[in-house]
N, C-alpha and C. Protein backbone atom coordinates (compact mmCIF):
# COMPACT_ATOMS: atom_id res chain seq x y z
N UNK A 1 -11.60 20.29 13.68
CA UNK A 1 -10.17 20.62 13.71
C UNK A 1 -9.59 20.51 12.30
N UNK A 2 -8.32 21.94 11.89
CA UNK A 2 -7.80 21.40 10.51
C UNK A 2 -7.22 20.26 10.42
N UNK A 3 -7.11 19.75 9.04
CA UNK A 3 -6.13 18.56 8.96
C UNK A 3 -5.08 19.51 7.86
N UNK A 4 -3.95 19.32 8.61
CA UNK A 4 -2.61 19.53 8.37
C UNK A 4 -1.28 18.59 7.71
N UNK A 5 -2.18 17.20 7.74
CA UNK A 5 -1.39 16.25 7.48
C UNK A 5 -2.35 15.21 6.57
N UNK A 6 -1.69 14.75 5.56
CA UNK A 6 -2.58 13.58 4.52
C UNK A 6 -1.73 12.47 4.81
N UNK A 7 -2.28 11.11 5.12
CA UNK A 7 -1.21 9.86 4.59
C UNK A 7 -1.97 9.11 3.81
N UNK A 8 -1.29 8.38 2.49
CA UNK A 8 -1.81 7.54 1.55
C UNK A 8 -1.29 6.19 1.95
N UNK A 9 -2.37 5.44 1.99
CA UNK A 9 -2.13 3.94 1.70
C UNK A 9 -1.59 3.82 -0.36
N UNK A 10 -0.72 2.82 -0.26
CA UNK A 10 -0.16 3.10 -2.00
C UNK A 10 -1.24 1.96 -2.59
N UNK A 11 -0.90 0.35 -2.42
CA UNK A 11 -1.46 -0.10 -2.93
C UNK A 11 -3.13 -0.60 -2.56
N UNK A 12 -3.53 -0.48 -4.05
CA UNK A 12 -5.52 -0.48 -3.95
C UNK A 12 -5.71 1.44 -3.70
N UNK A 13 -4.53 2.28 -3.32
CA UNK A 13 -5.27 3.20 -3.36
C UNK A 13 -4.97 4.30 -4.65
N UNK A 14 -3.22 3.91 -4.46
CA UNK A 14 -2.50 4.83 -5.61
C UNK A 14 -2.38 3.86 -6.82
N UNK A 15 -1.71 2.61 -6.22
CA UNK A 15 -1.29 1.71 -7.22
C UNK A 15 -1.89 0.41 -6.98
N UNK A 16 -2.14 0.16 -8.50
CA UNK A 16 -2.56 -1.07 -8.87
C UNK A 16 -1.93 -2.44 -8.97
N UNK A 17 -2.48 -3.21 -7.66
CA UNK A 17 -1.33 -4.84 -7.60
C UNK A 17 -1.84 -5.93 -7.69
N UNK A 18 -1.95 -6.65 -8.19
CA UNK A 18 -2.72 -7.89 -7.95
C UNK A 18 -1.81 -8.91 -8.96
N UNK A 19 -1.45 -10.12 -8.29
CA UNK A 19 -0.76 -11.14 -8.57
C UNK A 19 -1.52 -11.98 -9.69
N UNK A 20 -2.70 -11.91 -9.57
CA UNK A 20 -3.84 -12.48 -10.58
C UNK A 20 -2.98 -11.82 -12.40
N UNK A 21 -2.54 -11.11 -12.20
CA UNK A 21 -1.98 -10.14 -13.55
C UNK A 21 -0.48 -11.20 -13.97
N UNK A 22 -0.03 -12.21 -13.48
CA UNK A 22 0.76 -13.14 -13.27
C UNK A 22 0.05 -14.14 -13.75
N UNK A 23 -0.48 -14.88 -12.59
CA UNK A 23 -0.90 -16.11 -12.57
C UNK A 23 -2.28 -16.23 -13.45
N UNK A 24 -2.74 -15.75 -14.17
CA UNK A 24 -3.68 -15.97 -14.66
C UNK A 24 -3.23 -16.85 -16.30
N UNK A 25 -1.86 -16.27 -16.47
CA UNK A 25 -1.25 -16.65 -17.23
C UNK A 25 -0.50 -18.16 -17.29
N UNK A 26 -0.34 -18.33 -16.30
CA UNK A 26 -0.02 -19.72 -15.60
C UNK A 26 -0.70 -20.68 -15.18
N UNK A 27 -2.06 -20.37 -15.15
CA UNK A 27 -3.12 -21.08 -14.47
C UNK A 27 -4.61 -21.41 -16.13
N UNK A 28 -4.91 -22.22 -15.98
CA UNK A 28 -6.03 -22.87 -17.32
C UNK A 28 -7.30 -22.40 -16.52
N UNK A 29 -7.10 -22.57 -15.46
CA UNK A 29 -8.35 -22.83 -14.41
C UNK A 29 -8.78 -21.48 -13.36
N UNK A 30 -9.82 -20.78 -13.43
CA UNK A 30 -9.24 -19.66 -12.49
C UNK A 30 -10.14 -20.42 -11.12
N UNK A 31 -10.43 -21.34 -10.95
CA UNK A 31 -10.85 -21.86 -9.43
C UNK A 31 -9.23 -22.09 -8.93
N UNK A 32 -8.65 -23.20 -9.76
CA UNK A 32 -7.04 -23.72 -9.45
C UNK A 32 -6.49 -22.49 -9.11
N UNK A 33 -6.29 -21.60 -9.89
CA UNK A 33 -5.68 -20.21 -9.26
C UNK A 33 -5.86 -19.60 -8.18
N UNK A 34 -7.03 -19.46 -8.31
CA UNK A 34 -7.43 -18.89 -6.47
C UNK A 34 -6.88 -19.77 -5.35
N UNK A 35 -7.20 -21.39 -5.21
CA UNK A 35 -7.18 -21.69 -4.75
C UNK A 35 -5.18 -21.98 -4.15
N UNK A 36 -4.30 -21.84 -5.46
CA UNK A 36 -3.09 -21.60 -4.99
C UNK A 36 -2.75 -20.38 -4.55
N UNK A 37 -3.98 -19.30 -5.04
CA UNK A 37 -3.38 -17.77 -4.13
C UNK A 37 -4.07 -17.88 -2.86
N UNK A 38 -4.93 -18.68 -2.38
CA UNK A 38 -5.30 -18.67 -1.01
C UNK A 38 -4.21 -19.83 -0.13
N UNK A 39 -3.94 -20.78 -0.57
CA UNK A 39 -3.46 -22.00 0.35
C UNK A 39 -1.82 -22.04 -0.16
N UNK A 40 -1.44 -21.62 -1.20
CA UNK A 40 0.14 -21.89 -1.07
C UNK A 40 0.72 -20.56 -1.44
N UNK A 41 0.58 -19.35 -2.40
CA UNK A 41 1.25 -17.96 -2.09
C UNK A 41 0.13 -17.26 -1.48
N UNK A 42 -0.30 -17.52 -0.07
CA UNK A 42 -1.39 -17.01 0.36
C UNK A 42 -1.21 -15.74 0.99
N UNK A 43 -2.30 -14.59 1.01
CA UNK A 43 -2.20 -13.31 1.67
C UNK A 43 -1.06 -13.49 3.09
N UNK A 44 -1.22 -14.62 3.92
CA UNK A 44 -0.45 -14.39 4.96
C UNK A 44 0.74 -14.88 5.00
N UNK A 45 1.59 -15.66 3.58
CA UNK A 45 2.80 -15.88 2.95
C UNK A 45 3.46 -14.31 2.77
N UNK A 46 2.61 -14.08 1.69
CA UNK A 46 3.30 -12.40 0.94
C UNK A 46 3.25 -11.37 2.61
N UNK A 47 2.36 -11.56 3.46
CA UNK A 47 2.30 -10.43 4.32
C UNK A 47 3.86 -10.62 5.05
N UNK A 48 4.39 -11.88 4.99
CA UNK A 48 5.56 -11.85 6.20
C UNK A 48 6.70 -11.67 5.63
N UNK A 49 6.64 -11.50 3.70
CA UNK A 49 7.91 -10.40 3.26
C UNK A 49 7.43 -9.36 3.31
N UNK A 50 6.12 -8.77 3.47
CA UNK A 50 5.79 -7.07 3.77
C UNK A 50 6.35 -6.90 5.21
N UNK A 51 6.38 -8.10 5.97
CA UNK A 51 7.15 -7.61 7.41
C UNK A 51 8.64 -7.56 7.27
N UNK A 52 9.08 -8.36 6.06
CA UNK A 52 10.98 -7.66 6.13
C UNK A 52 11.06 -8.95 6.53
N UNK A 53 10.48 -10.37 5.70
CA UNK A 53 11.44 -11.77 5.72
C UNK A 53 11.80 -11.64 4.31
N UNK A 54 13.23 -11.99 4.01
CA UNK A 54 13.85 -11.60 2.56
C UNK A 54 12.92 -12.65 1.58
N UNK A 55 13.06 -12.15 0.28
CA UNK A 55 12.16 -13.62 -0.45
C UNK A 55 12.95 -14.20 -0.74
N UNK A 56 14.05 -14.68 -0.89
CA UNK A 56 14.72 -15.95 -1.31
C UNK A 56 14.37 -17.06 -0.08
N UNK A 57 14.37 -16.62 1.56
CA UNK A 57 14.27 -17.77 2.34
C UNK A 57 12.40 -17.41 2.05
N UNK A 58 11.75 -16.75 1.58
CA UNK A 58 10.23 -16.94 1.69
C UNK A 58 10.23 -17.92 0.45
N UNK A 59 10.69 -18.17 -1.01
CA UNK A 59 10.73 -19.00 -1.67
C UNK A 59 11.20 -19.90 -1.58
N UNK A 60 12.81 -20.37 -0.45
CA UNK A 60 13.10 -21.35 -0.45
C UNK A 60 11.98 -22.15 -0.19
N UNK A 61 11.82 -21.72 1.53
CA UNK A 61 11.16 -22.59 2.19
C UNK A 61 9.34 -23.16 1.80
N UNK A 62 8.52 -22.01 0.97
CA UNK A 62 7.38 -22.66 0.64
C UNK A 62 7.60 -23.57 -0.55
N UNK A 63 8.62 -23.84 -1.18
CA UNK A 63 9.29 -24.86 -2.18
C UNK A 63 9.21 -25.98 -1.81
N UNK A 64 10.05 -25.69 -0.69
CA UNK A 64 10.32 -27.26 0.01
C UNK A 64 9.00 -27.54 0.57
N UNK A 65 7.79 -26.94 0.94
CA UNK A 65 6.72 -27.36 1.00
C UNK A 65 5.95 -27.80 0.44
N UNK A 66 5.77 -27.25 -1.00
CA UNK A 66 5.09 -27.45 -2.01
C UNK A 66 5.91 -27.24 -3.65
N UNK A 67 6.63 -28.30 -3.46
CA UNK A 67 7.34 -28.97 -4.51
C UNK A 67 6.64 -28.76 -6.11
N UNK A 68 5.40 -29.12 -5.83
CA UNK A 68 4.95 -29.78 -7.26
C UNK A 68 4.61 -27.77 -7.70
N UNK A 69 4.81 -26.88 -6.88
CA UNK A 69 4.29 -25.89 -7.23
C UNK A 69 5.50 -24.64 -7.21
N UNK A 70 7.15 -25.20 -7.51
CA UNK A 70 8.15 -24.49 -7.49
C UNK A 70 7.94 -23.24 -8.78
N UNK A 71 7.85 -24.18 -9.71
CA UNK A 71 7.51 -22.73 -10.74
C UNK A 71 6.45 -21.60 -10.62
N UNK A 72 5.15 -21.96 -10.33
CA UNK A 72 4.69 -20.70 -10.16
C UNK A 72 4.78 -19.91 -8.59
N UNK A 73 5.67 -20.74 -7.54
CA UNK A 73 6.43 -19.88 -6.12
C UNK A 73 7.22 -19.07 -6.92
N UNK A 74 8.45 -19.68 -7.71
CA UNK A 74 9.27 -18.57 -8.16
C UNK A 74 8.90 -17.82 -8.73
N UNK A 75 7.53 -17.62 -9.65
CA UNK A 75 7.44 -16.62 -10.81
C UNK A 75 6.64 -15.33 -9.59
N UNK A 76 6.56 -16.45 -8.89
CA UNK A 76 5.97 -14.97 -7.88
C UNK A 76 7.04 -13.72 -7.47
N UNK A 77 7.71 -14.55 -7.07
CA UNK A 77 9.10 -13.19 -7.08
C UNK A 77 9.93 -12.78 -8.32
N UNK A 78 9.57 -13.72 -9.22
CA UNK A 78 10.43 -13.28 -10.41
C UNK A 78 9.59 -12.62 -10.91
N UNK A 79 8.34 -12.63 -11.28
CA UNK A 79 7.17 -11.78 -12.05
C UNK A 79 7.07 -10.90 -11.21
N UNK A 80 7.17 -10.84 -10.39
CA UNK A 80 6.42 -9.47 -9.57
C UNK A 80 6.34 -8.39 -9.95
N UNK A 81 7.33 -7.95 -10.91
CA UNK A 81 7.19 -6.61 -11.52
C UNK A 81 5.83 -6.60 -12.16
N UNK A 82 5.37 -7.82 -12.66
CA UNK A 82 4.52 -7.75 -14.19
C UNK A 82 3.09 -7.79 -12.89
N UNK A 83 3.05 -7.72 -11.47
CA UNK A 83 1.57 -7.70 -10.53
C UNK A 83 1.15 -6.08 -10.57
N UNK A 84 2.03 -5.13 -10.85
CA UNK A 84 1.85 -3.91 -10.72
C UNK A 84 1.03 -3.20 -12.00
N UNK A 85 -0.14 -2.90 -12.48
CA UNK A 85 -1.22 -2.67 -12.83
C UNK A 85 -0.91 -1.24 -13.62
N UNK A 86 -0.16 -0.53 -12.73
CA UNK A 86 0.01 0.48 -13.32
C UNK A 86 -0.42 1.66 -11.89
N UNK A 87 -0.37 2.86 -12.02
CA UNK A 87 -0.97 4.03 -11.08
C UNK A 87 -2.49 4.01 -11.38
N UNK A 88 -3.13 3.57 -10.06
CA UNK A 88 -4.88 4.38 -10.17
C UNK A 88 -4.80 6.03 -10.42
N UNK A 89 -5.27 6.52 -11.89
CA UNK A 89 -5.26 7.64 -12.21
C UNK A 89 -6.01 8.87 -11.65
N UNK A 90 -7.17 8.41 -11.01
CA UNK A 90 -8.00 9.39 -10.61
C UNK A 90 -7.15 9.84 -8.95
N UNK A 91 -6.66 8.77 -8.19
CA UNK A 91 -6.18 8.98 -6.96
C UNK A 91 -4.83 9.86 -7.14
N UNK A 92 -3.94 9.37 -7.99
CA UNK A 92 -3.24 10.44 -8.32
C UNK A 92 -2.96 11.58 -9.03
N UNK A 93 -4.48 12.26 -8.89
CA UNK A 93 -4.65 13.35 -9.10
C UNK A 93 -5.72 14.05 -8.41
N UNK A 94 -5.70 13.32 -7.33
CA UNK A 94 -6.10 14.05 -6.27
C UNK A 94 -4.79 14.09 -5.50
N UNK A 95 -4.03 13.10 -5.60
CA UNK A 95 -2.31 13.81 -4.92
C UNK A 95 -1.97 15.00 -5.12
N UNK A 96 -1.80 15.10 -6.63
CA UNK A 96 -1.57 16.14 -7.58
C UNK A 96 -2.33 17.54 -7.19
N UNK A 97 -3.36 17.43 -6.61
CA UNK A 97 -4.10 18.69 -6.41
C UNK A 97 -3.83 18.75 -4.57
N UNK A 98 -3.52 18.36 -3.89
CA UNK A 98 -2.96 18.43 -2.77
C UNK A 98 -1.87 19.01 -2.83
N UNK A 99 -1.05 18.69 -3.57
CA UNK A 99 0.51 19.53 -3.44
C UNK A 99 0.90 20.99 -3.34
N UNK A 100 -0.12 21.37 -3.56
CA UNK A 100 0.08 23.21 -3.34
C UNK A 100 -0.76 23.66 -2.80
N UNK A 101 -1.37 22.61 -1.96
CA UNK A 101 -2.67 23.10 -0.80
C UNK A 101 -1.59 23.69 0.47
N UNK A 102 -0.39 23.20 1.12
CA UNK A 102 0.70 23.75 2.00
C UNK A 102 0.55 22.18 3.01
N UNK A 103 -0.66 21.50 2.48
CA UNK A 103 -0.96 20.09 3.31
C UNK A 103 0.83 19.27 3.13
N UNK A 104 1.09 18.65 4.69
CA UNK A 104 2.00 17.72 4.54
C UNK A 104 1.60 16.40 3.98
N UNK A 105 2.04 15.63 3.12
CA UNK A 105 2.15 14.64 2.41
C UNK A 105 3.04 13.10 2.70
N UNK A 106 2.49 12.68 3.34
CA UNK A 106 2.73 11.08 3.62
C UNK A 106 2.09 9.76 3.06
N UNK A 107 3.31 8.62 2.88
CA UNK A 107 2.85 7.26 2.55
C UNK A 107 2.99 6.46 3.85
N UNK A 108 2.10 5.46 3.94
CA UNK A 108 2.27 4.25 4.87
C UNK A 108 1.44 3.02 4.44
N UNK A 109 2.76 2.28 3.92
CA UNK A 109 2.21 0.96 3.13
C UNK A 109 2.87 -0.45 3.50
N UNK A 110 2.51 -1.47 2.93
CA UNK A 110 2.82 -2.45 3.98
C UNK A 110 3.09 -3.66 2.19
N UNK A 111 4.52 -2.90 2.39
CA UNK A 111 5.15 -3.85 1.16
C UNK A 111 6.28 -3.66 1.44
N UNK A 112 7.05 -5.31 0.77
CA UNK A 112 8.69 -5.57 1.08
C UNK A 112 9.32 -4.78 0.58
N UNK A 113 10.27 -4.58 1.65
CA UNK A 113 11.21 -3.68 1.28
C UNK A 113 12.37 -4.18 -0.29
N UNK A 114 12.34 -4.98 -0.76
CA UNK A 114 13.02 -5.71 -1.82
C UNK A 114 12.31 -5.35 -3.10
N UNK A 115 10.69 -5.43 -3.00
CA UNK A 115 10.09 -4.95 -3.90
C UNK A 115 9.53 -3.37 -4.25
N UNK A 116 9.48 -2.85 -3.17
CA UNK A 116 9.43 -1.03 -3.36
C UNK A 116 10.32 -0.44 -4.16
N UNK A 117 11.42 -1.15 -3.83
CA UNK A 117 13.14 -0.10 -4.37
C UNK A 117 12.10 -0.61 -5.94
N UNK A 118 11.82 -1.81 -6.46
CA UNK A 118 11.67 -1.62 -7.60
C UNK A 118 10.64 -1.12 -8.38
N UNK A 119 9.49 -0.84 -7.70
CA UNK A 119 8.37 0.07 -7.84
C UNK A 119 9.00 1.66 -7.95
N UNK A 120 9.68 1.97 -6.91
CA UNK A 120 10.31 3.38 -6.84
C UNK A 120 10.80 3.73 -7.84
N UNK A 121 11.74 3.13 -8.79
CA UNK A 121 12.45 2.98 -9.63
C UNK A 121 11.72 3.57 -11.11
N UNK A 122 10.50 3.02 -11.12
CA UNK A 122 9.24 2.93 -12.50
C UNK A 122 9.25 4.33 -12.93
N UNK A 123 9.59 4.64 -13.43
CA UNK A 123 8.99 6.04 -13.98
C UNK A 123 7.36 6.37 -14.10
N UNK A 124 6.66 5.54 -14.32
CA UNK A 124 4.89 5.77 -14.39
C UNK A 124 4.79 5.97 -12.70
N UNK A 125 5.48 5.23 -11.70
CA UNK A 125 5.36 5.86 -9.97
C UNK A 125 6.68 7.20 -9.19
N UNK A 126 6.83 8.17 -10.48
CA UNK A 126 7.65 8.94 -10.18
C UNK A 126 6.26 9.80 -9.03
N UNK A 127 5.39 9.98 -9.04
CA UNK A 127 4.44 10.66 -7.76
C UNK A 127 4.90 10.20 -6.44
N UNK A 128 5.75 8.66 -6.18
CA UNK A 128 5.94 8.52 -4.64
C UNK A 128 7.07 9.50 -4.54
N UNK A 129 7.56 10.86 -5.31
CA UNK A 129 8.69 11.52 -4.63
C UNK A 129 7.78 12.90 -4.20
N UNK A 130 6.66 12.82 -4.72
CA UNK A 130 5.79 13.89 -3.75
C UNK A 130 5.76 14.03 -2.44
N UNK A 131 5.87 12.44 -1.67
CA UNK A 131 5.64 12.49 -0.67
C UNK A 131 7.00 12.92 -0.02
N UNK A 132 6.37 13.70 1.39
CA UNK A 132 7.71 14.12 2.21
C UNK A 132 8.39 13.02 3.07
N UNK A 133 7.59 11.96 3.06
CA UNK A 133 8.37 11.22 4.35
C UNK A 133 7.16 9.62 3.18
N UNK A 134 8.21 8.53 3.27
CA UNK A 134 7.04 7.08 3.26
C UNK A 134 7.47 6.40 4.54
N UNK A 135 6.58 5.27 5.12
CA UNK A 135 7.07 4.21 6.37
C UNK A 135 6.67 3.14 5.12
N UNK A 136 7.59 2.23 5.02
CA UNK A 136 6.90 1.17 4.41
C UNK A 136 7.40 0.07 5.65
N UNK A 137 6.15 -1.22 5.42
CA UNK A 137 6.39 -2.09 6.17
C UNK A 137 7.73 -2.76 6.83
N UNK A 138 7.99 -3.44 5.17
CA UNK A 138 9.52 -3.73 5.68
C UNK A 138 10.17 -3.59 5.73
N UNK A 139 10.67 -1.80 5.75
CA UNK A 139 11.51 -1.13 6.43
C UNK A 139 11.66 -1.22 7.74
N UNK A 140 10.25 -1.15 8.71
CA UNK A 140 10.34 -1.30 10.29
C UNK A 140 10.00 -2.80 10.73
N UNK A 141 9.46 -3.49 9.77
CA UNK A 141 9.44 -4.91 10.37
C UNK A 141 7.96 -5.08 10.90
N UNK A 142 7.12 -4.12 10.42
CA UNK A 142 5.53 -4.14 11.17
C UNK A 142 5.14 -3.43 10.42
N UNK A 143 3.56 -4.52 10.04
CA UNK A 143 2.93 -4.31 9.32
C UNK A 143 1.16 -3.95 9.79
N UNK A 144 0.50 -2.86 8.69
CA UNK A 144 -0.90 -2.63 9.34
C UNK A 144 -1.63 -3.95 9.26
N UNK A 145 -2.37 -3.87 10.39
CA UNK A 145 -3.11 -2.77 11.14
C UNK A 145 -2.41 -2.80 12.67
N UNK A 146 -1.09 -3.20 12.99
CA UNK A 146 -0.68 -3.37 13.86
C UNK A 146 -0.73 -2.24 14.27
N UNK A 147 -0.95 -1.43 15.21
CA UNK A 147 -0.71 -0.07 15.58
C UNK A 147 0.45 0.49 15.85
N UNK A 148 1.57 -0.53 16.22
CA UNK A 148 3.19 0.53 16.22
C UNK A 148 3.84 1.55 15.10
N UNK A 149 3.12 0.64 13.55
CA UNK A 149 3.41 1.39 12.46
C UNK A 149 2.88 2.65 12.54
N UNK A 150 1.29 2.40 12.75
CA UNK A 150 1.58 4.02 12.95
C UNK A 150 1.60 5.18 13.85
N UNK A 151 2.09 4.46 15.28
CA UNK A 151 2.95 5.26 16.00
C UNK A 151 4.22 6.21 15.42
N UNK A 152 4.89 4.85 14.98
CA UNK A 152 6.13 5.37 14.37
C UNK A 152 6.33 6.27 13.46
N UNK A 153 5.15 6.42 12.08
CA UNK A 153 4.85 7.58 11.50
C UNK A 153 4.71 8.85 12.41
N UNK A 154 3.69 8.60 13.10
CA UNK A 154 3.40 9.74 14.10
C UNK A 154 4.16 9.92 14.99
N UNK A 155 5.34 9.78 16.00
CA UNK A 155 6.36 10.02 16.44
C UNK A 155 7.81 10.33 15.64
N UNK A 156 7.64 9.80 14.30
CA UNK A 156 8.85 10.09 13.74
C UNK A 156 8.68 11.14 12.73
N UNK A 157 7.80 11.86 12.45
CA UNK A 157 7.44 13.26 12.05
C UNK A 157 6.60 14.22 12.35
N UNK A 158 6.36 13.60 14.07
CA UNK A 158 5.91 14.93 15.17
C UNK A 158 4.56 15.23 14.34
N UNK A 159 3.89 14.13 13.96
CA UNK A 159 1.92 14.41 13.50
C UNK A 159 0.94 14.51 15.36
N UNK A 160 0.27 15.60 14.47
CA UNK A 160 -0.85 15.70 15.69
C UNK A 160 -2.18 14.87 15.03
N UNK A 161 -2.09 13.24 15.64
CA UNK A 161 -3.30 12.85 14.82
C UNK A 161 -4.54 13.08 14.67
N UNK A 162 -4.90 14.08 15.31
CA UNK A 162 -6.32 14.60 15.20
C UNK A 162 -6.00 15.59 14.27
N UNK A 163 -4.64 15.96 13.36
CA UNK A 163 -4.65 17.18 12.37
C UNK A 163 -4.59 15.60 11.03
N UNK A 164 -4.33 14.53 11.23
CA UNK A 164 -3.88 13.89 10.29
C UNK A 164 -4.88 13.56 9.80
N UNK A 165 -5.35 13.33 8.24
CA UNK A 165 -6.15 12.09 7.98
C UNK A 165 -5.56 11.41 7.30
N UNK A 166 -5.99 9.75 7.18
CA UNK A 166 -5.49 8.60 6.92
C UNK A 166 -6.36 7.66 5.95
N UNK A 167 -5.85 7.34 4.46
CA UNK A 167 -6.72 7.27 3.22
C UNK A 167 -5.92 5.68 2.91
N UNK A 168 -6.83 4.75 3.26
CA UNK A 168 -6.13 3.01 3.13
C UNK A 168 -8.10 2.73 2.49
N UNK A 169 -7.44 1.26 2.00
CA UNK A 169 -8.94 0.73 1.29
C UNK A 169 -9.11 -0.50 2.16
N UNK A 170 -7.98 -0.56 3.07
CA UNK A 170 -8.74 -2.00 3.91
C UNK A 170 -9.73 -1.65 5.73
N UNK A 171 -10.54 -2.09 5.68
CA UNK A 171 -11.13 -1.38 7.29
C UNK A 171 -10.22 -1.40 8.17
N UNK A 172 -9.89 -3.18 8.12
CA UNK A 172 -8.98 -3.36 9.67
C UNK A 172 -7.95 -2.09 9.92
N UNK A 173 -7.21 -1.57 8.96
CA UNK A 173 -6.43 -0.35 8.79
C UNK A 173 -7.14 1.12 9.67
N UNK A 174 -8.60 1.11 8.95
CA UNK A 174 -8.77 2.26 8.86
C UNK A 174 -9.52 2.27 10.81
N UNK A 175 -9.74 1.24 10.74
CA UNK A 175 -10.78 0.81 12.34
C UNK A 175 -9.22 1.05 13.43
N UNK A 176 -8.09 0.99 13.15
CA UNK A 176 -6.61 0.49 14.00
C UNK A 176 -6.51 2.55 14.32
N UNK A 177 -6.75 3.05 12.40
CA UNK A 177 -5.96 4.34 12.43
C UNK A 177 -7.17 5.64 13.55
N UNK A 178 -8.30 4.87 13.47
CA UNK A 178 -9.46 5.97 13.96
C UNK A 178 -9.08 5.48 15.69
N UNK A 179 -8.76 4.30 16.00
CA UNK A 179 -8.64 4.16 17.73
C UNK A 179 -7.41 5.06 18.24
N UNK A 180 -6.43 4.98 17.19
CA UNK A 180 -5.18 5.94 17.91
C UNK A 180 -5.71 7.35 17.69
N UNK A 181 -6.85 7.92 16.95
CA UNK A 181 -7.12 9.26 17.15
C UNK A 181 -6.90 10.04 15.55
N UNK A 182 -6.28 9.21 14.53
CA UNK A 182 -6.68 9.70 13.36
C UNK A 182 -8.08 10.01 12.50
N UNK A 183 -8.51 11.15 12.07
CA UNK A 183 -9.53 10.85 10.88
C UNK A 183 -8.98 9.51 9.59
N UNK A 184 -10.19 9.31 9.68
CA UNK A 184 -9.76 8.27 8.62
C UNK A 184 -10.91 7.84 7.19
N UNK A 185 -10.41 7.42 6.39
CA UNK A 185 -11.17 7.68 5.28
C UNK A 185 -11.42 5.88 4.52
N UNK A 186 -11.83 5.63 4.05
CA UNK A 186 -11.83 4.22 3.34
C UNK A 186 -12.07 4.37 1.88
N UNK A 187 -11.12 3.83 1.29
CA UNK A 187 -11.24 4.56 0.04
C UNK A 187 -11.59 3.76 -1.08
N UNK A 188 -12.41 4.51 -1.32
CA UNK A 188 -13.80 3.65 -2.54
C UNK A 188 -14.05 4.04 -3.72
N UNK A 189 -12.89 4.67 -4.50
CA UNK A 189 -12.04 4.91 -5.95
C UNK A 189 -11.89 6.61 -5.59
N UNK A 190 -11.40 7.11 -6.83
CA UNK A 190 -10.60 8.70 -7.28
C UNK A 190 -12.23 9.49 -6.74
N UNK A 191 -12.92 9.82 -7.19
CA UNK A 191 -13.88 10.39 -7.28
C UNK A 191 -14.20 10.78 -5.86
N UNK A 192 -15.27 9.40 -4.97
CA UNK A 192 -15.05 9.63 -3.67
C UNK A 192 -14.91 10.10 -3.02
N UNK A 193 -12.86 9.82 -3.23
CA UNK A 193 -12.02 10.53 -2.19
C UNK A 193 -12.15 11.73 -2.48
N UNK A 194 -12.45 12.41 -3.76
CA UNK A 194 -11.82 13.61 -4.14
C UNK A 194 -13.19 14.50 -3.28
N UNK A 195 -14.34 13.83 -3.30
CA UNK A 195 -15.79 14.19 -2.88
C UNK A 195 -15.48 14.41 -1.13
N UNK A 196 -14.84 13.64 -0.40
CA UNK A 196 -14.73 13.20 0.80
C UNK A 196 -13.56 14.21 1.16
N UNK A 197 -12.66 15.08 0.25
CA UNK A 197 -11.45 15.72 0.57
C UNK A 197 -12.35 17.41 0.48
N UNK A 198 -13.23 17.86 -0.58
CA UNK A 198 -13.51 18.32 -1.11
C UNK A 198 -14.68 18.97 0.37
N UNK A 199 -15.19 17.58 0.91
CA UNK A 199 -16.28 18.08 2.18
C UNK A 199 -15.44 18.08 3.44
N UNK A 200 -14.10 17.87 3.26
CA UNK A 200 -13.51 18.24 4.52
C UNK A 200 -12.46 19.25 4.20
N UNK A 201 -12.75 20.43 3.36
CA UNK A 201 -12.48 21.54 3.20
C UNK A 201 -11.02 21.77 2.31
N UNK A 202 -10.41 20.83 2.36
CA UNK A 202 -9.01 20.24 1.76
C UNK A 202 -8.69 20.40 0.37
N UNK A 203 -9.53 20.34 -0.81
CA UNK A 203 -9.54 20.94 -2.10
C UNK A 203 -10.19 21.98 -2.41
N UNK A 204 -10.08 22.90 -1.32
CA UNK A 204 -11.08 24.54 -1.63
C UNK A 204 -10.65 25.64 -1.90
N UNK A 205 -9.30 25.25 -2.73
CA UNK A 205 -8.59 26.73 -2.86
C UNK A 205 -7.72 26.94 -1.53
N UNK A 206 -7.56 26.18 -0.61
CA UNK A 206 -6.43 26.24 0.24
C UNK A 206 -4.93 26.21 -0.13
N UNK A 207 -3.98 27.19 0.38
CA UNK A 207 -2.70 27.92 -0.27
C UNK A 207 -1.81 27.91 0.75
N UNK A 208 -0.68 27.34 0.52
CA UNK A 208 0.60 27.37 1.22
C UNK A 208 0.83 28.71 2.63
């Protein structure tokens, strides 16, 4: 069946994030570092402002938990600009060569809504206005691999998911997007994808 519809996962696929681009600077030790990005700003801290909890009560409150570690909690929201890496170049230009294929163009990413507006903003991520429609997490309050998110994509711009495919770098994502009936892709740098778009007929000279 054609695919009529693309959605991009942004970060790890378009854009480059990692908090390590922060704290490495803050940290002597990179065991000590890890070990405060696993147990006190841990993946499942940051995931519950990707669900739309504001960060001032996400910084109050892991403060008051972990006191001795207020400065580098805050630099997490205050640095955050400086976690963004820059655009993965090869992926966005396989965007770039999609855009005049007549393919519809979607994001679905799972970042706070507090921090996107300022990603959006960047001029080096002027490519997220390619897209026709984004869902970001904490806009709806649900985050992947939950499956409502991407219901809600797919009910709120009438996708036939067997026309869609769906391009994220984490499995649980891609294992959530293939049970509701999407193609789905796992994405394992620019090249790859472009190889993987290229054998599913999608960069062949296809025209509006």
């Amino acid at each position: 069946m054609a695919i009529d519809n693309v959605v991009f996962d942004f970060g790890g696929v378009l854009i480059d994030w990692n908090p390590r681009y922060v704290f490495r600077s803050m940290f002597d030790d990179e065991e000590a570092m890890e070990r405060f990005l696993t147990e006190v700003c841990s993946p499942e801290w940051n995931a519950q402002q990707d669900a739309g909890r504001p960060w001032a009560e996400a910084v109050r409150l892991l403060v008051s938990e972990h006191p001795d570690f207020e400065a580098e909690i805050r630099a997490y929201q205050e640095r955050w600009r400086e976690m963004l890496g820059g655009p993965i170049a090869e992926s966005v230009e396989v965007l770039a060569d999609l855009r005049p294929t007549g393919i519809r163009l979607f994001g679905l990413s799972n970042w706070s809504s507090e921090t996107f507006v300022v990603a959006r903003q960047l001029p080096e991520y002027a490519f997220l206005d390619w897209f026709e429609a984004i869902v970001i997490s904490g806009d709806v309050g649900i985050c992947k691999p939950d499956p409502r998110i991407f219901r809600h994509l797919i009910e709120r711009h009438r996708l036939d998911p067997a026309r869609t495919l769906f391009i994220d770098d984490m499995p649980a994502n891609i294992e959530t997007a293939q049970a509701l009936g999407l193609p789905a892709v796992k994405f394992d740098g620019g090249t790859a994808l472009r190889d993987e778009l290229r054998a599913r007929g999608l960069l062949n000279g296809r025209v509006a």
